[in-house]
PDB file of N, CA and C in Angstrom:
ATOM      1  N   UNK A   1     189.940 132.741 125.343  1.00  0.00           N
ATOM      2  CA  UNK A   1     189.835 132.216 126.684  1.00  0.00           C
ATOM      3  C   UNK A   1     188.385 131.779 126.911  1.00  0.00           C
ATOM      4  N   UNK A   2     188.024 130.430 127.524  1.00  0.00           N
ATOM      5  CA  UNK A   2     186.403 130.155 127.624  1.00  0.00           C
ATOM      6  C   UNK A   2     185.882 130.528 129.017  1.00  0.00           C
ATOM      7  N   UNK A   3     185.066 131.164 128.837  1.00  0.00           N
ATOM      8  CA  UNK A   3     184.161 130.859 129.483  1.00  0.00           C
ATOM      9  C   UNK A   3     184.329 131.165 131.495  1.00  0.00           C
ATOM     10  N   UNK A   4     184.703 129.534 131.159  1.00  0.00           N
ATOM     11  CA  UNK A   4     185.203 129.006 132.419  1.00  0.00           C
ATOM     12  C   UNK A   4     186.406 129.673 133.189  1.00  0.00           C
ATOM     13  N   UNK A   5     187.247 129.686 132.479  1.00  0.00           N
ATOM     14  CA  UNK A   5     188.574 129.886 133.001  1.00  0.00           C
ATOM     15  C   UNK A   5     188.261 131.378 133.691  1.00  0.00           C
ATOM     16  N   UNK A   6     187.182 132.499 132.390  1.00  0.00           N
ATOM     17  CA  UNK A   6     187.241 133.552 132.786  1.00  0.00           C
ATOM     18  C   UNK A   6     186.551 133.583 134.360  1.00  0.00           C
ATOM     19  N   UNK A   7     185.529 132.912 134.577  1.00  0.00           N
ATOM     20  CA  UNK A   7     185.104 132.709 135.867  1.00  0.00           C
ATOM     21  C   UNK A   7     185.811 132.190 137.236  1.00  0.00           C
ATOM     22  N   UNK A   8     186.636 131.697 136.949  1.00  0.00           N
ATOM     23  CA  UNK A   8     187.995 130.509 137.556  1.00  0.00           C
ATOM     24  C   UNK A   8     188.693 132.277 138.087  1.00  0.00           C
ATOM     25  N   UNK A   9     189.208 132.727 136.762  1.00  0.00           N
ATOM     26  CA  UNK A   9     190.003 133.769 137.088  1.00  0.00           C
ATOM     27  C   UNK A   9     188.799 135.142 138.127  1.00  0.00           C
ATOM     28  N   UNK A  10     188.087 135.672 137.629  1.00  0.00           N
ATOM     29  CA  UNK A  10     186.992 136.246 138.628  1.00  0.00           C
ATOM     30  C   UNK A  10     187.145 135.773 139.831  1.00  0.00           C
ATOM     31  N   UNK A  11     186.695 134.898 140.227  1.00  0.00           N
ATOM     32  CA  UNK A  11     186.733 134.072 141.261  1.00  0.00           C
ATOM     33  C   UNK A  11     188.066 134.389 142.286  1.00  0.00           C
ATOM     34  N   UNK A  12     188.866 133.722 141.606  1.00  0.00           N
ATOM     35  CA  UNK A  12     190.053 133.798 142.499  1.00  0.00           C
ATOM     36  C   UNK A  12     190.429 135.635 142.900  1.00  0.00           C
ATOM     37  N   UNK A  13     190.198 136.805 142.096  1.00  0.00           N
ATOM     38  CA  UNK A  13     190.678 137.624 142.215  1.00  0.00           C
ATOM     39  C   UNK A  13     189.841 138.535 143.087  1.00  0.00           C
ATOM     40  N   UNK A  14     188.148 137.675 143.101  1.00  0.00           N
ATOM     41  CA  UNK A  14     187.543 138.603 144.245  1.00  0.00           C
ATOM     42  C   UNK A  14     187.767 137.418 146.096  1.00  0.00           C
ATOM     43  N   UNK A  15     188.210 136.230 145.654  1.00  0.00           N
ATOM     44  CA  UNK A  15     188.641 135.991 146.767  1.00  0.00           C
ATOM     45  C   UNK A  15     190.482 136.193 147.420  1.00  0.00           C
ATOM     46  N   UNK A  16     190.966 136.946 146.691  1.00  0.00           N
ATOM     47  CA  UNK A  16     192.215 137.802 146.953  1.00  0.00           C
ATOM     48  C   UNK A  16     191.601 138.939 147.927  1.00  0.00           C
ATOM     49  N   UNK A  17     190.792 139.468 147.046  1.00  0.00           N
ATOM     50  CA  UNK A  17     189.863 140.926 147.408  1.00  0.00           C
ATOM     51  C   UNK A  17     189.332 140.977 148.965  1.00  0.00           C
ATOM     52  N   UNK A  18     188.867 139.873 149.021  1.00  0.00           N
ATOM     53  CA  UNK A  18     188.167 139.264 149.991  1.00  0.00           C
ATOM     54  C   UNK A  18     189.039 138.911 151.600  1.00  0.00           C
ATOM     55  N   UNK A  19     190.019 138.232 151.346  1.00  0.00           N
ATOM     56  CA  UNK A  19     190.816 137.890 152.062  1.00  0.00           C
ATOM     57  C   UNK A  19     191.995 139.579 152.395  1.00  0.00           C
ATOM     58  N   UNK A  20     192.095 140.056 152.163  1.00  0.00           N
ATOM     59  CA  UNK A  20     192.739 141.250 152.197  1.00  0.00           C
ATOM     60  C   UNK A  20     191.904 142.218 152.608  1.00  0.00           C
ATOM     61  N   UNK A  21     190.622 141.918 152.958  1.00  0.00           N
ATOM     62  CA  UNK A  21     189.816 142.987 153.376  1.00  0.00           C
ATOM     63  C   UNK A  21     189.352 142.267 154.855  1.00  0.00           C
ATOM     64  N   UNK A  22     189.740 141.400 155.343  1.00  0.00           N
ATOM     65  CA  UNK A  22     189.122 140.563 156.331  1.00  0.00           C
ATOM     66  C   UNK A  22     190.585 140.864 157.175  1.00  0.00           C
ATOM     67  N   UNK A  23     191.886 140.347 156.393  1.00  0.00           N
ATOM     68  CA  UNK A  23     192.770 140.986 157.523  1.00  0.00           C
ATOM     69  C   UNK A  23     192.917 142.477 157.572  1.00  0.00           C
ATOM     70  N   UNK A  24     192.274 143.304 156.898  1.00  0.00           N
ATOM     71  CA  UNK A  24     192.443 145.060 157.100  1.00  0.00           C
ATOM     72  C   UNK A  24     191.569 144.800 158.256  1.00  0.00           C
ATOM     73  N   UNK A  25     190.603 144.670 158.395  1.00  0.00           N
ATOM     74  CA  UNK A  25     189.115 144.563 159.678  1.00  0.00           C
ATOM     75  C   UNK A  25     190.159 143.990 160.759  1.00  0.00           C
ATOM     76  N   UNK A  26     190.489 142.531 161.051  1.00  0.00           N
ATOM     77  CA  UNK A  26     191.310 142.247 162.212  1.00  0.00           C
ATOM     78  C   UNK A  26     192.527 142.486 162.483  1.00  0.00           C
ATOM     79  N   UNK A  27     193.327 144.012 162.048  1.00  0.00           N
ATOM     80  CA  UNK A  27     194.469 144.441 161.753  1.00  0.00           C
ATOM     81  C   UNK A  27     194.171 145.692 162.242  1.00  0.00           C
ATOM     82  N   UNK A  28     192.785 146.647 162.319  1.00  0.00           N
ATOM     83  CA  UNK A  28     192.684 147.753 162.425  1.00  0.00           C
ATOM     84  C   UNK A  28     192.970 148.371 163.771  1.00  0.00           C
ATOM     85  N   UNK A  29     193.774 149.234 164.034  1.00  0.00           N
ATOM     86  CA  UNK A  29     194.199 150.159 165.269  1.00  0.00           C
ATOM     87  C   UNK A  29     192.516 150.290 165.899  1.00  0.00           C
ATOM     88  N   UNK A  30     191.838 150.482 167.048  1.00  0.00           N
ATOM     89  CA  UNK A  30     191.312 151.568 167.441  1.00  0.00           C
ATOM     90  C   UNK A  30     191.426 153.269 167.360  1.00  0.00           C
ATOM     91  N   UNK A  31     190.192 153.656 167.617  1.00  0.00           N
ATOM     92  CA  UNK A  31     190.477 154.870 166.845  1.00  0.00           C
ATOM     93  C   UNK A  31     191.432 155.774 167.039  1.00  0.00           C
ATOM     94  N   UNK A  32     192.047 157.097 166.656  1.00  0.00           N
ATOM     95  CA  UNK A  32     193.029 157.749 167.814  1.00  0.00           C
ATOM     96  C   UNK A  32     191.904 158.829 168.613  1.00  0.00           C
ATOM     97  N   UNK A  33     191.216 159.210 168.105  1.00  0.00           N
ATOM     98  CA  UNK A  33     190.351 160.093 168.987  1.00  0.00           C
ATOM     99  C   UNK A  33     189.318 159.754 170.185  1.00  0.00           C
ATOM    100  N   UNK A  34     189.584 158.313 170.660  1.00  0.00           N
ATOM    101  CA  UNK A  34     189.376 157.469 172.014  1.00  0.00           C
ATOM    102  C   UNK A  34     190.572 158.157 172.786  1.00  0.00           C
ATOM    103  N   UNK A  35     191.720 157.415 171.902  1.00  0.00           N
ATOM    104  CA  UNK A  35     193.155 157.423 172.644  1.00  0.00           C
ATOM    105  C   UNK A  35     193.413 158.588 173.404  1.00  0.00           C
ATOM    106  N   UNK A  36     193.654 159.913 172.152  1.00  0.00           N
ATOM    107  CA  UNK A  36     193.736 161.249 172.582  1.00  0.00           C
ATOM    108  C   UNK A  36     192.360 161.440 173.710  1.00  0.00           C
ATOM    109  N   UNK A  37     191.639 161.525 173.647  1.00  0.00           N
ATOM    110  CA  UNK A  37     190.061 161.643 174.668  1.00  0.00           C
ATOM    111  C   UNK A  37     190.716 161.120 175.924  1.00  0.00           C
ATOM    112  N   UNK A  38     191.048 159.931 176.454  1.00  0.00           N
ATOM    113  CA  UNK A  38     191.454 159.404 177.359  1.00  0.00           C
ATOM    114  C   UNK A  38     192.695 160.278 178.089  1.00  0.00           C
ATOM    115  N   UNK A  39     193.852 160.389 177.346  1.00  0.00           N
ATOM    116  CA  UNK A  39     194.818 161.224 177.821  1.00  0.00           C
ATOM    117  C   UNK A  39     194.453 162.343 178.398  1.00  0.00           C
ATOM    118  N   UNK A  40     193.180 163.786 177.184  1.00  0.00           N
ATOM    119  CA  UNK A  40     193.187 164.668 178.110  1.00  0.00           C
ATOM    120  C   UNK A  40     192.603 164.967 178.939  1.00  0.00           C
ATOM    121  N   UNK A  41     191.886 163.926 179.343  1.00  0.00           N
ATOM    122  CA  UNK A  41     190.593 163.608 180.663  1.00  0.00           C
ATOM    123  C   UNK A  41     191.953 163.455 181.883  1.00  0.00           C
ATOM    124  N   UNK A  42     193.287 162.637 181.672  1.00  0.00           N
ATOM    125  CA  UNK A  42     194.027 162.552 182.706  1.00  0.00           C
ATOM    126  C   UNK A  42     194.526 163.823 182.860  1.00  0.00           C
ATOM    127  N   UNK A  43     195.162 164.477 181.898  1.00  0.00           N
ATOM    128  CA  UNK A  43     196.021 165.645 182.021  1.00  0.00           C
ATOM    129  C   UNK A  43     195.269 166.467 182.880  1.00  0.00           C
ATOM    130  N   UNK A  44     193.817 166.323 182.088  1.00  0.00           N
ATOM    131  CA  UNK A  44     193.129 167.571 183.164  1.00  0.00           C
ATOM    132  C   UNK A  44     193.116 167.093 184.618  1.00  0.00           C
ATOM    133  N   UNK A  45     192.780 166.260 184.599  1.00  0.00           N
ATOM    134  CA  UNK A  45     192.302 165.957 186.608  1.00  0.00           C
ATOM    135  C   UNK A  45     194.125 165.912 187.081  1.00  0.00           C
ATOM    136  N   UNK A  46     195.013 165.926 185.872  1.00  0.00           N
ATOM    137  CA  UNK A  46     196.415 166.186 187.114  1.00  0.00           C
ATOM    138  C   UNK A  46     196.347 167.581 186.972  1.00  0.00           C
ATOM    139  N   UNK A  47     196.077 168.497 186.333  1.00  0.00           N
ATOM    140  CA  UNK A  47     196.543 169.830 186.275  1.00  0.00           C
ATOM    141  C   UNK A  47     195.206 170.583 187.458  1.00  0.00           C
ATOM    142  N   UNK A  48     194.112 169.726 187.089  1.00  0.00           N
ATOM    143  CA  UNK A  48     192.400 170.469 187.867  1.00  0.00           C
ATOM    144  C   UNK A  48     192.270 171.849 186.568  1.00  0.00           C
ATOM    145  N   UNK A  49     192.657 171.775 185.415  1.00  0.00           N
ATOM    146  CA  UNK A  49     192.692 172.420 184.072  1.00  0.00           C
ATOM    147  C   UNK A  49     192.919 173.601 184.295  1.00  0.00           C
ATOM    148  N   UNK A  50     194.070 174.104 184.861  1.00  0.00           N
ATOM    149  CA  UNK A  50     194.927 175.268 184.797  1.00  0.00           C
ATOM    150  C   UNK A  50     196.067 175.230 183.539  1.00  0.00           C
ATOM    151  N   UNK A  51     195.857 176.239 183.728  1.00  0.00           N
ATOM    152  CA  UNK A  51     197.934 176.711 182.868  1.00  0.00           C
ATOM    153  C   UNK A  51     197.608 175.886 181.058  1.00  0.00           C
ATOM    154  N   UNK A  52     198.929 176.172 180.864  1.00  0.00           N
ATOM    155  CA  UNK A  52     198.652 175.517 179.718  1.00  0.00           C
ATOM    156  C   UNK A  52     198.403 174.525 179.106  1.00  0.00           C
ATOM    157  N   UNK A  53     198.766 173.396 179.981  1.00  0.00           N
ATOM    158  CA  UNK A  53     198.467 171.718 179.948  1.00  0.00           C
ATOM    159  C   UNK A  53     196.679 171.749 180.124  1.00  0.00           C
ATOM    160  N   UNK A  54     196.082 172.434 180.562  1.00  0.00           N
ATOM    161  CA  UNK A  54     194.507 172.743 181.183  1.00  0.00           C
ATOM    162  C   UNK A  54     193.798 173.195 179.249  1.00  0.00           C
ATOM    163  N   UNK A  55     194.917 174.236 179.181  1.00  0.00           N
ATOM    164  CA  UNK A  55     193.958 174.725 177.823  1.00  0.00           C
ATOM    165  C   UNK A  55     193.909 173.847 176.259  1.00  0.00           C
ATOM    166  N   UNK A  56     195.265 173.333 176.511  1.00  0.00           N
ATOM    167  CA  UNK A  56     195.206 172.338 175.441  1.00  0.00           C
ATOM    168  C   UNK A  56     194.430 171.274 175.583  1.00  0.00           C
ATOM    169  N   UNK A  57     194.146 171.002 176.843  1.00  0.00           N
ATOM    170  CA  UNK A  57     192.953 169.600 176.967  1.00  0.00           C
ATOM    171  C   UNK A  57     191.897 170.451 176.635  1.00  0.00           C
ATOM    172  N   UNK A  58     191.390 171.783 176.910  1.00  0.00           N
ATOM    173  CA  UNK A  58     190.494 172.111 176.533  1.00  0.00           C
ATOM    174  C   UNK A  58     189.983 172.083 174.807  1.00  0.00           C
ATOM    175  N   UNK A  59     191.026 172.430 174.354  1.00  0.00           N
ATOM    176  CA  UNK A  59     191.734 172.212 172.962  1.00  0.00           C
ATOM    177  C   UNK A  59     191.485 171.180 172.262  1.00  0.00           C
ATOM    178  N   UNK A  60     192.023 170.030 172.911  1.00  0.00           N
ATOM    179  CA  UNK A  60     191.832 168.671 172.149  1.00  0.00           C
ATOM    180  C   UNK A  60     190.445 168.352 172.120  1.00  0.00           C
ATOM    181  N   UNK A  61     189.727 168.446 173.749  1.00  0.00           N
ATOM    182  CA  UNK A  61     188.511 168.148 174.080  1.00  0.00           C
ATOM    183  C   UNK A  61     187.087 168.824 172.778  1.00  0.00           C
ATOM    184  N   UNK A  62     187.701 170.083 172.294  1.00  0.00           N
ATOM    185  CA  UNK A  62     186.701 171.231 171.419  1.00  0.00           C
ATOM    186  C   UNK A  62     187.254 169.812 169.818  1.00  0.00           C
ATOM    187  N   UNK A  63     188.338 169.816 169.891  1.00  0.00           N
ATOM    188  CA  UNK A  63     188.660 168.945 168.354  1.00  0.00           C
ATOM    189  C   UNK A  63     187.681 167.627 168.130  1.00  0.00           C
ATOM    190  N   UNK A  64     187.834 166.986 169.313  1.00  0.00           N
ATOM    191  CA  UNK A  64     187.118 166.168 169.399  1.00  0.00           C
ATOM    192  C   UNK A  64     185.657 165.800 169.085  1.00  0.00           C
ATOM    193  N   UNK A  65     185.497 167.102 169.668  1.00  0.00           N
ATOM    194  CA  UNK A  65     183.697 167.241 169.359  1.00  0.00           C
ATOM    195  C   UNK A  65     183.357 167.857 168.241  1.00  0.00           C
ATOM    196  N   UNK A  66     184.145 168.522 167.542  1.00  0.00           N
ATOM    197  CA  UNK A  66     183.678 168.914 166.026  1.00  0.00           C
ATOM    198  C   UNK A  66     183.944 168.034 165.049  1.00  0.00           C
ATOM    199  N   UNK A  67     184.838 166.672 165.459  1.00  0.00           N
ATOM    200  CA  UNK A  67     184.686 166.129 164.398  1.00  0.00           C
ATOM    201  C   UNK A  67     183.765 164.568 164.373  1.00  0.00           C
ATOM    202  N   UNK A  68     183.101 164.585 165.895  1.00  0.00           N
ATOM    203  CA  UNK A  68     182.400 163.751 165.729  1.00  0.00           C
ATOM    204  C   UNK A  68     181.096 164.657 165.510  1.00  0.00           C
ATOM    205  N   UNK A  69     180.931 166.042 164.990  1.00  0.00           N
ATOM    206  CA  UNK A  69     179.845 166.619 164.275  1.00  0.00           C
ATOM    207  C   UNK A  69     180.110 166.565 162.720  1.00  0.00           C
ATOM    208  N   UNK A  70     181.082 166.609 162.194  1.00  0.00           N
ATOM    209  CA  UNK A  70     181.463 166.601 161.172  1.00  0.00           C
ATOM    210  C   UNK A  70     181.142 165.099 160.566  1.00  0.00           C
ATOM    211  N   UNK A  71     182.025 163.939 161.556  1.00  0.00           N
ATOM    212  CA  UNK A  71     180.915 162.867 160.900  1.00  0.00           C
ATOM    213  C   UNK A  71     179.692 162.737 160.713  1.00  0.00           C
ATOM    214  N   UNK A  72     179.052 163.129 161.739  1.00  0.00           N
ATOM    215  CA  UNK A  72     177.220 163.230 161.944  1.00  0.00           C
ATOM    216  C   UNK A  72     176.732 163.671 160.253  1.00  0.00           C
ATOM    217  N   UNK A  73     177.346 164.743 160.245  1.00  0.00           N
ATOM    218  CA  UNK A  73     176.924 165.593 159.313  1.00  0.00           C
ATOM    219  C   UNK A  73     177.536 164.996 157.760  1.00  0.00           C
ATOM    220  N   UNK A  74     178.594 164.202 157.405  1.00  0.00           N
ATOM    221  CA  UNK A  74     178.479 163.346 156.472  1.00  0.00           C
ATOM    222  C   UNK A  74     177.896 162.055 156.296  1.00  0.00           C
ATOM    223  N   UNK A  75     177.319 161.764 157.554  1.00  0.00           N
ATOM    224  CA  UNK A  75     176.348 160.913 156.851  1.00  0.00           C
ATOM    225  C   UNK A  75     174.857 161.097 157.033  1.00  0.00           C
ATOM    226  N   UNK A  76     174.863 162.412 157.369  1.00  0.00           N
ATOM    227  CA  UNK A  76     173.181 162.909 157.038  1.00  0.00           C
ATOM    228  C   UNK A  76     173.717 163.195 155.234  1.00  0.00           C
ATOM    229  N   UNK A  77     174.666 163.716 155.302  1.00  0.00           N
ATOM    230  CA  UNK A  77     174.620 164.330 153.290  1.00  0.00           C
ATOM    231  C   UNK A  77     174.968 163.004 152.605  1.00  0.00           C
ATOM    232  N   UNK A  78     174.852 161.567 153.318  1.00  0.00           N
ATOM    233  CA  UNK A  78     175.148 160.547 152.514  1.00  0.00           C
ATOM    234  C   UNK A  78     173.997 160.142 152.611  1.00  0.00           C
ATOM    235  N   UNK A  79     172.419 160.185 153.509  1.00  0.00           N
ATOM    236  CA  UNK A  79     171.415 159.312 153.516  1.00  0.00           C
ATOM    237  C   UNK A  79     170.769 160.639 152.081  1.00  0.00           C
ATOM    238  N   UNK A  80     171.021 161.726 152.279  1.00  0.00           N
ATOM    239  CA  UNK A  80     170.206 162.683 151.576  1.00  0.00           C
ATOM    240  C   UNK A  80     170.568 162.197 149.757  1.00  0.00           C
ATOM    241  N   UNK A  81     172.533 161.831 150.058  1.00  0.00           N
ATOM    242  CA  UNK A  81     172.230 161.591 148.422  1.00  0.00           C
ATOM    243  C   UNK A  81     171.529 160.151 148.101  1.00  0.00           C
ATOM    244  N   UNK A  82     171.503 159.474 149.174  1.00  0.00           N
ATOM    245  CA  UNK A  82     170.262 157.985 148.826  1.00  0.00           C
ATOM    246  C   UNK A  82     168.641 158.597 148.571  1.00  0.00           C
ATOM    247  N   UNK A  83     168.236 159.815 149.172  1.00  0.00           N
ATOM    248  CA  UNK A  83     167.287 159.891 148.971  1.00  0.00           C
ATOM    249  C   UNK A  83     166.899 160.497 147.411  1.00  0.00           C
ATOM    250  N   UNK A  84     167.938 161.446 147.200  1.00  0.00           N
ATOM    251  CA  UNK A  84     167.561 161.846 145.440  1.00  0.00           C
ATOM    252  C   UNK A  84     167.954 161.217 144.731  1.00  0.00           C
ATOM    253  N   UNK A  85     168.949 159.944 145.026  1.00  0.00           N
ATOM    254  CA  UNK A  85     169.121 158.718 144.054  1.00  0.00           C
ATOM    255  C   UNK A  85     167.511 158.428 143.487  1.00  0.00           C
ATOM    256  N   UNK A  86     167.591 157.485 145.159  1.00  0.00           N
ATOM    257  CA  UNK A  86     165.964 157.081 145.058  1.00  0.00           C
ATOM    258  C   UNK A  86     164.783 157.865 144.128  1.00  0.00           C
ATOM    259  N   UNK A  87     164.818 159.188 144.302  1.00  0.00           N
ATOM    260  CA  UNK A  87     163.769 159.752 144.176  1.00  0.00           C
ATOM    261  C   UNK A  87     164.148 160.437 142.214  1.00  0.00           C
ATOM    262  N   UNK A  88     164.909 160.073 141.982  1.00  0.00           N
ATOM    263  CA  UNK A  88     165.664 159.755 140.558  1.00  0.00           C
ATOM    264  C   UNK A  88     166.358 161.065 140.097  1.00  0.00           C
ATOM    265  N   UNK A  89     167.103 161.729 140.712  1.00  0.00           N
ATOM    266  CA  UNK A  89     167.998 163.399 140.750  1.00  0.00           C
ATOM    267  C   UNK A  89     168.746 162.920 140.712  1.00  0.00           C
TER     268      UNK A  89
END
């Protein structure tokens, strides 16, 4: 096979790549942990966060926030492994 063709073929298969990653981006849901957030902000102000509808918003509300620490915290351990890349470890 020359050359060319192999480039021809490259070509076409990172603009497959390409095009399939552009409709994943304008295809993507919003997040669900907006969605859920929104709901138990209502539940609570109908309940005024009593009873059990009260504790599960409390519930969701605690989920919520540990896992936007949990992201935090993977991408501090993703700049750290750029830094011992960098620093040649």
């Amino acid at each position: 096979m020359s050359k060319q063709r192999t480039f021809v073929r490259a070509g076409g298969i990172g603009a497959i790549f390409a095009a399939g990653y552009l409709c994943g981006l304008m295809t993507q849901a919003p997040p669900a942990d907006a969605q859920v957030g929104e709901l138990m902000k209502q539940a609570g102000q109908a309940t005024g966060g009593k009873g059990a509808l009260g504790t599960a918003m409390k519930l969701g509300t605690s989920i919520t926030e540990m896992q936007k620490n949990v992201d935090e915290l993977q991408k501090n351990i993703g700049v750290l492994k750029e830094v011992k890349t960098a620093l040649g470890g």
